[in-house]
PDB file of N, CA and C in Angstrom:
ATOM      1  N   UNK A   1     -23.410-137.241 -50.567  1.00  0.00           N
ATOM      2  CA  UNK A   1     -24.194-138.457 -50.746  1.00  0.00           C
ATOM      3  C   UNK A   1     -24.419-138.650 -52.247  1.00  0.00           C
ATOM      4  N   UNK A   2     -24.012-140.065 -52.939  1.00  0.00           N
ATOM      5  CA  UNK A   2     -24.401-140.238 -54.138  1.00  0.00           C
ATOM      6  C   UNK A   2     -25.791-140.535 -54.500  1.00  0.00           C
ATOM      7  N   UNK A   3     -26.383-139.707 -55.585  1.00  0.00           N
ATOM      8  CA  UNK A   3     -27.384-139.984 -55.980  1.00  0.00           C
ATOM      9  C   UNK A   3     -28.324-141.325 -55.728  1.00  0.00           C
ATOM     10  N   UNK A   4     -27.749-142.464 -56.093  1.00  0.00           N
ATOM     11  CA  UNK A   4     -28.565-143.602 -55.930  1.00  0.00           C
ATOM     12  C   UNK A   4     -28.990-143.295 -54.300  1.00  0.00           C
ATOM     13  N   UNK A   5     -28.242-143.213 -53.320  1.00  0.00           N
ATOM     14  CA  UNK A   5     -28.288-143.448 -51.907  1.00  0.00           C
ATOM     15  C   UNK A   5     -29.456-142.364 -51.970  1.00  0.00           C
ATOM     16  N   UNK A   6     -29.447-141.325 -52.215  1.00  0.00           N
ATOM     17  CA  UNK A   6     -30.425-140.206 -52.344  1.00  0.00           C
ATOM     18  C   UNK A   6     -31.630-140.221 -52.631  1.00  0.00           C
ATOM     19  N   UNK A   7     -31.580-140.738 -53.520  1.00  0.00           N
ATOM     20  CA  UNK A   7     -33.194-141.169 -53.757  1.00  0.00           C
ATOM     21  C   UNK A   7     -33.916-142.469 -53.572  1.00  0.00           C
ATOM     22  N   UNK A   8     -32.926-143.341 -52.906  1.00  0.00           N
ATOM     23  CA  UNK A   8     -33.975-144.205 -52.009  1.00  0.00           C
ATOM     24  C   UNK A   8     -34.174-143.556 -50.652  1.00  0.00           C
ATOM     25  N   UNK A   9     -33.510-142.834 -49.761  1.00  0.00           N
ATOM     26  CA  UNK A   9     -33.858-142.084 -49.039  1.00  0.00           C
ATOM     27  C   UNK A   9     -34.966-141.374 -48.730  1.00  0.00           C
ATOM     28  N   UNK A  10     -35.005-140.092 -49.936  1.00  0.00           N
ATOM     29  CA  UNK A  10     -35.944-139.468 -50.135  1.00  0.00           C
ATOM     30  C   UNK A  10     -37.330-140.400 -50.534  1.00  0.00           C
ATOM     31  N   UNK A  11     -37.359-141.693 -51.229  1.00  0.00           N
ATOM     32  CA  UNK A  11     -38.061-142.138 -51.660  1.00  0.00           C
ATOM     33  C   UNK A  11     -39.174-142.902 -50.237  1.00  0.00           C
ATOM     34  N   UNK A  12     -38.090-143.048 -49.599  1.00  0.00           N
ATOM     35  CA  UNK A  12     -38.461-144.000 -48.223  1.00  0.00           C
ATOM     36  C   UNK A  12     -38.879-143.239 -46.922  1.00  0.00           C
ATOM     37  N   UNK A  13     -38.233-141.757 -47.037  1.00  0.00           N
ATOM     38  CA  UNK A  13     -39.248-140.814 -46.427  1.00  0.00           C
ATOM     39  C   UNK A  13     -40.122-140.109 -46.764  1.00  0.00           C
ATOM     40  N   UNK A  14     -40.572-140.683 -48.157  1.00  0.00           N
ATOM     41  CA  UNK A  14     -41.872-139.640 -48.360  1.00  0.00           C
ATOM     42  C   UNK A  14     -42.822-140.594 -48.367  1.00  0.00           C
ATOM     43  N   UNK A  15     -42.353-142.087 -48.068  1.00  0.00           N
ATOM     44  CA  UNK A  15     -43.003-143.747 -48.061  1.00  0.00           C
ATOM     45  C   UNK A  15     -43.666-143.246 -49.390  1.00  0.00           C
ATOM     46  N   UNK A  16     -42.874-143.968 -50.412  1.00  0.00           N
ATOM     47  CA  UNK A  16     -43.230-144.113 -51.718  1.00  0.00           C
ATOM     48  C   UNK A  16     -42.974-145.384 -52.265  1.00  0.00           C
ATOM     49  N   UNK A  17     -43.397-145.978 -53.061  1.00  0.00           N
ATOM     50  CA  UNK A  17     -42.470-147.456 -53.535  1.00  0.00           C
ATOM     51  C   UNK A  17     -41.914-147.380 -55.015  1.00  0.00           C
ATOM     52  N   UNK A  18     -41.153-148.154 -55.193  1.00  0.00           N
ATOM     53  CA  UNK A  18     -40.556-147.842 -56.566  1.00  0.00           C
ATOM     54  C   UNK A  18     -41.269-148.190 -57.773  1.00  0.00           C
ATOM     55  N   UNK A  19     -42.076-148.281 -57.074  1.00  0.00           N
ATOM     56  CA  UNK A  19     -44.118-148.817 -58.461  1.00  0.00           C
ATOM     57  C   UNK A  19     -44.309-146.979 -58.843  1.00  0.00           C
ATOM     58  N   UNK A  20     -44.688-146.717 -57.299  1.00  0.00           N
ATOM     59  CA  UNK A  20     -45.123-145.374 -57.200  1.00  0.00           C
ATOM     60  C   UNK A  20     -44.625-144.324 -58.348  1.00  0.00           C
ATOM     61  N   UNK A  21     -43.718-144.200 -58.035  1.00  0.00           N
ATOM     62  CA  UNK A  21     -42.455-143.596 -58.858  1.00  0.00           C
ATOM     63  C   UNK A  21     -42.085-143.621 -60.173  1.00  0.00           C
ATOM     64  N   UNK A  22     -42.161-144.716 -60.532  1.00  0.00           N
ATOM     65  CA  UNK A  22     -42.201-145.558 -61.763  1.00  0.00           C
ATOM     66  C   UNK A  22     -43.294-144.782 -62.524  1.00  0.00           C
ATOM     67  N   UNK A  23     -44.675-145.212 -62.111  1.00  0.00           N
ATOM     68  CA  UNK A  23     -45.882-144.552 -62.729  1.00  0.00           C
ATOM     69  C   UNK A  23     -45.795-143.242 -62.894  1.00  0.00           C
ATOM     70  N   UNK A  24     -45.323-142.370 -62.191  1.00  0.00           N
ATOM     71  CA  UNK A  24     -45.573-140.665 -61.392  1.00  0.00           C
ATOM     72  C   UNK A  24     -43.985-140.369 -63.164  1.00  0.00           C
ATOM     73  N   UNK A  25     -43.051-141.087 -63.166  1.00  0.00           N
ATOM     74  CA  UNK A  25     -41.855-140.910 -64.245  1.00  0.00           C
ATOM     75  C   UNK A  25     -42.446-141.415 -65.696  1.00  0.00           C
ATOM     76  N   UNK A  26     -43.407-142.869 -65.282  1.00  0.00           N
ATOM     77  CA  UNK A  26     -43.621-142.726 -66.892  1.00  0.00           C
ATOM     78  C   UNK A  26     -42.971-143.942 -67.314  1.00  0.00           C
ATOM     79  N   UNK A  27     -42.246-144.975 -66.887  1.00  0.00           N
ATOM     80  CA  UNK A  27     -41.323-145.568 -67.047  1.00  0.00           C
ATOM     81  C   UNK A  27     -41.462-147.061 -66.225  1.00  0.00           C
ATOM     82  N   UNK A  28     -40.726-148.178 -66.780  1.00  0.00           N
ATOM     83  CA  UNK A  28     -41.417-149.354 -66.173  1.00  0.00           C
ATOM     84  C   UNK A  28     -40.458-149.218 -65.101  1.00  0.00           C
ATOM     85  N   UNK A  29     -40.777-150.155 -63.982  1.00  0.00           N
ATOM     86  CA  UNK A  29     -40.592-150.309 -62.236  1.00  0.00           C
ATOM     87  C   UNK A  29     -38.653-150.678 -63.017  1.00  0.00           C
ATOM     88  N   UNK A  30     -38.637-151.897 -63.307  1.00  0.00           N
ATOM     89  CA  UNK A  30     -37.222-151.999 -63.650  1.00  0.00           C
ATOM     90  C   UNK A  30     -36.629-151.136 -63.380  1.00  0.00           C
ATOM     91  N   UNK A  31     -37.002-150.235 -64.768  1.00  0.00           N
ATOM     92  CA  UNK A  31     -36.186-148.922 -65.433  1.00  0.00           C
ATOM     93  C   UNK A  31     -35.647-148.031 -64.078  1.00  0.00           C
ATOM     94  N   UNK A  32     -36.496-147.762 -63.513  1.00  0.00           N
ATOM     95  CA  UNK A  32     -36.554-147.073 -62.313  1.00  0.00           C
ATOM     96  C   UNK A  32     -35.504-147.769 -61.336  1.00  0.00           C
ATOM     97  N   UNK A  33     -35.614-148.916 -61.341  1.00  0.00           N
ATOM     98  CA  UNK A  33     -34.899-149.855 -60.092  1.00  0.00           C
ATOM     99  C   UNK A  33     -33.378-149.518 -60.704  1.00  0.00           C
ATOM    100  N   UNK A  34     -33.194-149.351 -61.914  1.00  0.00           N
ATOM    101  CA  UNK A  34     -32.213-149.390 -62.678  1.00  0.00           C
ATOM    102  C   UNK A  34     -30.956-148.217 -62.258  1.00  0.00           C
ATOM    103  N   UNK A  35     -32.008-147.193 -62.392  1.00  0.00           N
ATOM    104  CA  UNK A  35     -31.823-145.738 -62.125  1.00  0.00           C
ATOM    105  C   UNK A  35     -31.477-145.930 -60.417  1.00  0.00           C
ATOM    106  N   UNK A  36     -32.216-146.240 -59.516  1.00  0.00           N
ATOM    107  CA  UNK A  36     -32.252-146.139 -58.515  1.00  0.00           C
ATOM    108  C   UNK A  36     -30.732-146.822 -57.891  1.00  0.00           C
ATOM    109  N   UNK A  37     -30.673-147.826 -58.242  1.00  0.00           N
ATOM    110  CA  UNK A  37     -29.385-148.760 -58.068  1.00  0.00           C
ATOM    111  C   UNK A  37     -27.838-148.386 -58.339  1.00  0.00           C
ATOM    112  N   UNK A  38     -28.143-147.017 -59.291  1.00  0.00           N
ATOM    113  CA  UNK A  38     -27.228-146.705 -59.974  1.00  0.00           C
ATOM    114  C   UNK A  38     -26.593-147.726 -61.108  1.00  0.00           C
ATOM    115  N   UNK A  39     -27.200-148.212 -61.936  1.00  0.00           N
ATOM    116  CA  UNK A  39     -27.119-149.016 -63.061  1.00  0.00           C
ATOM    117  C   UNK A  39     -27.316-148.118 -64.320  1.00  0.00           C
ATOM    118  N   UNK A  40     -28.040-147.570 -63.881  1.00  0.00           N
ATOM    119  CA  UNK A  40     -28.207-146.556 -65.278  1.00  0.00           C
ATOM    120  C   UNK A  40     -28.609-144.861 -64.843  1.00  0.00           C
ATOM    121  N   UNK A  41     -28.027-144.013 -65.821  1.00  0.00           N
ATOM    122  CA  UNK A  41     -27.860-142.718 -65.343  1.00  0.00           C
ATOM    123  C   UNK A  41     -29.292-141.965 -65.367  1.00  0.00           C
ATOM    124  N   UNK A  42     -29.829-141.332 -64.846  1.00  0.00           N
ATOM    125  CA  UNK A  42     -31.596-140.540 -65.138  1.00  0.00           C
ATOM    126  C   UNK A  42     -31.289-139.886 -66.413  1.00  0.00           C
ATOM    127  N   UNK A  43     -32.544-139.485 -67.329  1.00  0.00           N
ATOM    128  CA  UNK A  43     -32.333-138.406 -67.652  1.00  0.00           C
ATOM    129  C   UNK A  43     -32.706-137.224 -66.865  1.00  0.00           C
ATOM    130  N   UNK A  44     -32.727-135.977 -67.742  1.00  0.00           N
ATOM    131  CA  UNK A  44     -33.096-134.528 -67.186  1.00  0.00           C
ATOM    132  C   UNK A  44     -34.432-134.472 -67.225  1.00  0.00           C
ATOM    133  N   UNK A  45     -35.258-135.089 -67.527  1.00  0.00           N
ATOM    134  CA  UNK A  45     -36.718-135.380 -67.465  1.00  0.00           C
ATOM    135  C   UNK A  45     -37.113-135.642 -66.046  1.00  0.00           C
ATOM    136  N   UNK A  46     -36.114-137.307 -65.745  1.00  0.00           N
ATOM    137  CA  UNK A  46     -36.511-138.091 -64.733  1.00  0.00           C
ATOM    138  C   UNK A  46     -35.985-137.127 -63.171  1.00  0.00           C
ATOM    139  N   UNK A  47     -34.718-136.441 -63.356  1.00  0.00           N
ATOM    140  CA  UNK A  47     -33.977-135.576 -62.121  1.00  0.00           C
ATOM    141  C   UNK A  47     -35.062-134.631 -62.180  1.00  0.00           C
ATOM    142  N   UNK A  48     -35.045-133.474 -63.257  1.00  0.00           N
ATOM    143  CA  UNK A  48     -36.599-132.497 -63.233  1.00  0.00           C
ATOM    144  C   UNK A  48     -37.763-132.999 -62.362  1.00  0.00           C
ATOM    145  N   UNK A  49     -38.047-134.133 -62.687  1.00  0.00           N
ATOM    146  CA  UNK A  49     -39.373-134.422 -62.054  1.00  0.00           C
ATOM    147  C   UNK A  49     -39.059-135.051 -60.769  1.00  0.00           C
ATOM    148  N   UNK A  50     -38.322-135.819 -60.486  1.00  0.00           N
ATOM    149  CA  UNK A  50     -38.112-136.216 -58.948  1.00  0.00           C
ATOM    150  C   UNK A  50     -37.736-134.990 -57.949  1.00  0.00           C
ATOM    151  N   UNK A  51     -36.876-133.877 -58.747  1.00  0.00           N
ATOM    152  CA  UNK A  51     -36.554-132.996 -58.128  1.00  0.00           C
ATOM    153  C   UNK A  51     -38.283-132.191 -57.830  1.00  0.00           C
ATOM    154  N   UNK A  52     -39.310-132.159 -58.259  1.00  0.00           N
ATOM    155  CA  UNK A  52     -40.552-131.614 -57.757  1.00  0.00           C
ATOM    156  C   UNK A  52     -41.151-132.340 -57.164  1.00  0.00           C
ATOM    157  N   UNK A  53     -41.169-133.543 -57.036  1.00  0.00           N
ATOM    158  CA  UNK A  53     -41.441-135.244 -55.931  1.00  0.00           C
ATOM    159  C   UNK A  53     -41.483-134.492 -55.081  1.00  0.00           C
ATOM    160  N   UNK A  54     -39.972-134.629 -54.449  1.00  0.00           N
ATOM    161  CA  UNK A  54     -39.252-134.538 -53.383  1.00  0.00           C
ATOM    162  C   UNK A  54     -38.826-133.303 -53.067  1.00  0.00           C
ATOM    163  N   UNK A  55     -39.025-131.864 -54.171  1.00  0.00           N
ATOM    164  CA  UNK A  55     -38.625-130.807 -53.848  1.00  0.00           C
ATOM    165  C   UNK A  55     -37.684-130.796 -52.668  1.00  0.00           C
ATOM    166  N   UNK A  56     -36.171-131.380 -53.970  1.00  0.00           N
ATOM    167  CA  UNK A  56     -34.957-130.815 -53.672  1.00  0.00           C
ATOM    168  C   UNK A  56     -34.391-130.781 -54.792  1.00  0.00           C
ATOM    169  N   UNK A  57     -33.396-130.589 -55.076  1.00  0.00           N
ATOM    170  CA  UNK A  57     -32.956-129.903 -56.242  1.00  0.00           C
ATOM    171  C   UNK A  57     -31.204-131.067 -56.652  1.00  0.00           C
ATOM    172  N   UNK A  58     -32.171-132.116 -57.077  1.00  0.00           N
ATOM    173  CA  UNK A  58     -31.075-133.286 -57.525  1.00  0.00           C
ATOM    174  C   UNK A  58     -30.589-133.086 -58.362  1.00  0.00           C
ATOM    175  N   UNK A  59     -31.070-132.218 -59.804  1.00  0.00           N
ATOM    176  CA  UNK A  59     -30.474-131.794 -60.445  1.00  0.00           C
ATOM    177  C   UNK A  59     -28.905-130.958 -60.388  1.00  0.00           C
ATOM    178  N   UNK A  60     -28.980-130.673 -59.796  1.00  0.00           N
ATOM    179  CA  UNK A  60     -27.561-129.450 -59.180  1.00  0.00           C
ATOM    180  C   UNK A  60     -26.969-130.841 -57.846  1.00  0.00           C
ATOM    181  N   UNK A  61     -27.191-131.371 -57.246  1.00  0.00           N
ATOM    182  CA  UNK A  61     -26.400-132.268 -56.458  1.00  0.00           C
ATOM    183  C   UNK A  61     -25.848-133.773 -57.710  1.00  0.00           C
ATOM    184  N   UNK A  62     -26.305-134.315 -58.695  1.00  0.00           N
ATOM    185  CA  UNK A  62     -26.144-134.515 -59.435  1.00  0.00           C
ATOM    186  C   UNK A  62     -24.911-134.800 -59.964  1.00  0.00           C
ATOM    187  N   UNK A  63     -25.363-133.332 -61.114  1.00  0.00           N
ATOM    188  CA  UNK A  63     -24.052-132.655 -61.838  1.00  0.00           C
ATOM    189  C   UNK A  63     -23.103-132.287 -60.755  1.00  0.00           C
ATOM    190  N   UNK A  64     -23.307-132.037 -60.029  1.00  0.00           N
ATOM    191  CA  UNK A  64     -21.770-131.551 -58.638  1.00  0.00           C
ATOM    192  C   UNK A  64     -21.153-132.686 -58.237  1.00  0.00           C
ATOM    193  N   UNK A  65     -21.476-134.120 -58.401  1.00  0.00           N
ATOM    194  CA  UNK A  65     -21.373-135.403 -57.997  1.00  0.00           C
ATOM    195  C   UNK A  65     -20.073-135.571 -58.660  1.00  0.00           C
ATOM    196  N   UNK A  66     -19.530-136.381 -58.184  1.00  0.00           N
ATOM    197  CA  UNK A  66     -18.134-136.656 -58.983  1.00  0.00           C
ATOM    198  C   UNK A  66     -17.636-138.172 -60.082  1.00  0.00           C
ATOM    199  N   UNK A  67     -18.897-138.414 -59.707  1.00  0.00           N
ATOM    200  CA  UNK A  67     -19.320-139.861 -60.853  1.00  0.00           C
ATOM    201  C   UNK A  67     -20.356-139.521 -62.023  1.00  0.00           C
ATOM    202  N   UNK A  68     -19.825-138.402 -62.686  1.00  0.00           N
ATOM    203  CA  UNK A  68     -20.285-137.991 -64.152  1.00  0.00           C
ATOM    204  C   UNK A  68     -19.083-137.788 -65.045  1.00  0.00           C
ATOM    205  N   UNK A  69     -19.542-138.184 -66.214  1.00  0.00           N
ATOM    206  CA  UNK A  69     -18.567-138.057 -66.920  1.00  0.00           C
ATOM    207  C   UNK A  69     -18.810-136.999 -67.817  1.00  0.00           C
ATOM    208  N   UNK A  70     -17.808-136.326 -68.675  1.00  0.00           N
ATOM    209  CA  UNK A  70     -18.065-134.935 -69.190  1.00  0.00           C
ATOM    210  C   UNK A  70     -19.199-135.378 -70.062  1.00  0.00           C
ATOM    211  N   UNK A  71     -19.080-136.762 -71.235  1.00  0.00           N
ATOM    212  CA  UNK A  71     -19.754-136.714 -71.992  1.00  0.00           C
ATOM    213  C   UNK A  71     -21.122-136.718 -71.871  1.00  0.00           C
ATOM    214  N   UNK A  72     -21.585-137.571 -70.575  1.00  0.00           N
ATOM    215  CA  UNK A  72     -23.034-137.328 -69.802  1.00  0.00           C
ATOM    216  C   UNK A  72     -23.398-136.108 -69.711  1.00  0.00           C
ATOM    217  N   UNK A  73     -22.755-134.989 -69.043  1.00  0.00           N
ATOM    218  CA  UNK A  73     -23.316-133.592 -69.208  1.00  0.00           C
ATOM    219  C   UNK A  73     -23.256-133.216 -70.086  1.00  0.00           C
ATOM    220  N   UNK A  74     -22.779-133.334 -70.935  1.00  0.00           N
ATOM    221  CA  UNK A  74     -22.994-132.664 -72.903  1.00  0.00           C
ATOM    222  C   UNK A  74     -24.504-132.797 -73.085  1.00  0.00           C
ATOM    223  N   UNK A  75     -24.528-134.710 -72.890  1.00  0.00           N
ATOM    224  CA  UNK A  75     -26.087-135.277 -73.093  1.00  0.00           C
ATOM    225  C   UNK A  75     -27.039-134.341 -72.446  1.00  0.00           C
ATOM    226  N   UNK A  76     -26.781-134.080 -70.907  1.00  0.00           N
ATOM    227  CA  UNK A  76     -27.735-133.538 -70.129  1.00  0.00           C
ATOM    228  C   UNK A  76     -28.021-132.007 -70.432  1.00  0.00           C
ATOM    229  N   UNK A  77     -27.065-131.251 -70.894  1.00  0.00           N
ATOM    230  CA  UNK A  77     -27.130-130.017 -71.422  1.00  0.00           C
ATOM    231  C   UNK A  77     -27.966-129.874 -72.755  1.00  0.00           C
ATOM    232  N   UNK A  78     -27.747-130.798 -73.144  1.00  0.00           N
ATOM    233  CA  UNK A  78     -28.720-131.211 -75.005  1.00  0.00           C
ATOM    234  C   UNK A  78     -30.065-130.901 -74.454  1.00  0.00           C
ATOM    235  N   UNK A  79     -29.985-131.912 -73.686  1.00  0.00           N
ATOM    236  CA  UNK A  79     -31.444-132.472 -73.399  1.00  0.00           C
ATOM    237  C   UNK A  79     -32.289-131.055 -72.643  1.00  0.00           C
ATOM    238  N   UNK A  80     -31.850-130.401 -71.786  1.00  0.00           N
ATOM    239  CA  UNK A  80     -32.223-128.761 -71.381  1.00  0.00           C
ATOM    240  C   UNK A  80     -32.643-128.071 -72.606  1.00  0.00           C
ATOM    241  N   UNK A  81     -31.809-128.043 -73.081  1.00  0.00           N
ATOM    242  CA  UNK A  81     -31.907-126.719 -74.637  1.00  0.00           C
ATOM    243  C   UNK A  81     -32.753-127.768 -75.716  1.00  0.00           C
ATOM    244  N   UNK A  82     -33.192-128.665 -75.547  1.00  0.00           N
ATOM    245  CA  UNK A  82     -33.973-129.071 -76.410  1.00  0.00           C
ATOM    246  C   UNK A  82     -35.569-128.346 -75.469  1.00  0.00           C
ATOM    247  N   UNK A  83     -35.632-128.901 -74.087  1.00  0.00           N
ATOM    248  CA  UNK A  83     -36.870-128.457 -73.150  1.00  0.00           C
ATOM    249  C   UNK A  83     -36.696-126.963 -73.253  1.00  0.00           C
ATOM    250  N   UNK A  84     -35.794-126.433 -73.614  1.00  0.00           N
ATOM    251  CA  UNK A  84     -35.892-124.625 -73.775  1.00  0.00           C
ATOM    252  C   UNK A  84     -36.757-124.076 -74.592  1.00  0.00           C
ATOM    253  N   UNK A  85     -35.793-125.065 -76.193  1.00  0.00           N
ATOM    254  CA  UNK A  85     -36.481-123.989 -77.257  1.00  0.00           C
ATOM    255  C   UNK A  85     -37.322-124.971 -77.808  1.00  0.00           C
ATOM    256  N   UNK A  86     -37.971-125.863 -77.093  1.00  0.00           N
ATOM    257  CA  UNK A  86     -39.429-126.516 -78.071  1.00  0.00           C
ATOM    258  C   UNK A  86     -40.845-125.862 -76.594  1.00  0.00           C
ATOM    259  N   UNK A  87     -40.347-124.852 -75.809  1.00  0.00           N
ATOM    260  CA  UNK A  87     -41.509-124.071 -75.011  1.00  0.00           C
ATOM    261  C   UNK A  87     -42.129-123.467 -75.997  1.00  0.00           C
ATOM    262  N   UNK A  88     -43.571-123.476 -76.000  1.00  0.00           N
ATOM    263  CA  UNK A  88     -44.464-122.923 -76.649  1.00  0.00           C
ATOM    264  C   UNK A  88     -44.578-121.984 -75.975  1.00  0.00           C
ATOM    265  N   UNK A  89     -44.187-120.266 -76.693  1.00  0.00           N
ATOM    266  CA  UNK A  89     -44.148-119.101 -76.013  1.00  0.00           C
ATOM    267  C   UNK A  89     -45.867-118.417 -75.888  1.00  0.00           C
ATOM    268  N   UNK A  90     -46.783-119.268 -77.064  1.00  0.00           N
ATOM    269  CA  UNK A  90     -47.874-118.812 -76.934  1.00  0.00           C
ATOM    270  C   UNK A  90     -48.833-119.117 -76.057  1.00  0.00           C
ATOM    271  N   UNK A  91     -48.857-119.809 -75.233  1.00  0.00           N
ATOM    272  CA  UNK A  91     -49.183-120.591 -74.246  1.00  0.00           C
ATOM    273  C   UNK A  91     -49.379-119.530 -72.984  1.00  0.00           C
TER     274      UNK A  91
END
């Protein structure tokens, strides 16, 4: 199942609306509709956090998807190792 299909799914069995979601990501309803539609790709922020929504693990169904392109996972790999090494270890 491709992502977009996926998370209106999940979205529609946890009866959420794409307001909901929107707010809970941080991001205007559009943006989201955007994402949702498959118009525009998530980041690793937005998969991270839907993936604890919905606790499933979109992240890894995702990247396994066959409508990514290498250069998107470069991006998405950046974007990890940036959330790695800016963890505050003192915390």
């Amino acid at each position: 199942m491709d992502l977009k299909l996926k998370l209106k799914n999940l979205r529609i069995k946890y009866n959420y609306s794409q307001e909901n979601i929107a707010e809970v990501l941080d991001i205007s309803v559009r943006q989201y509709q955007r994402i949702e539609n498959g118009d525009n790709k998530p980041s690793l922020y937005v998969l991270m956090t839907l993936s604890k929504i919905y606790n499933s693990n979109l992240i890894n169904d995702y990247l396994l998807s066959n409508d990514n392109s290498y250069l998107y996972i470069k991006k998405l790999e950046l974007e990890l190792k940036n959330i790695i090494f800016n963890i505050d270890i003192d915390k």
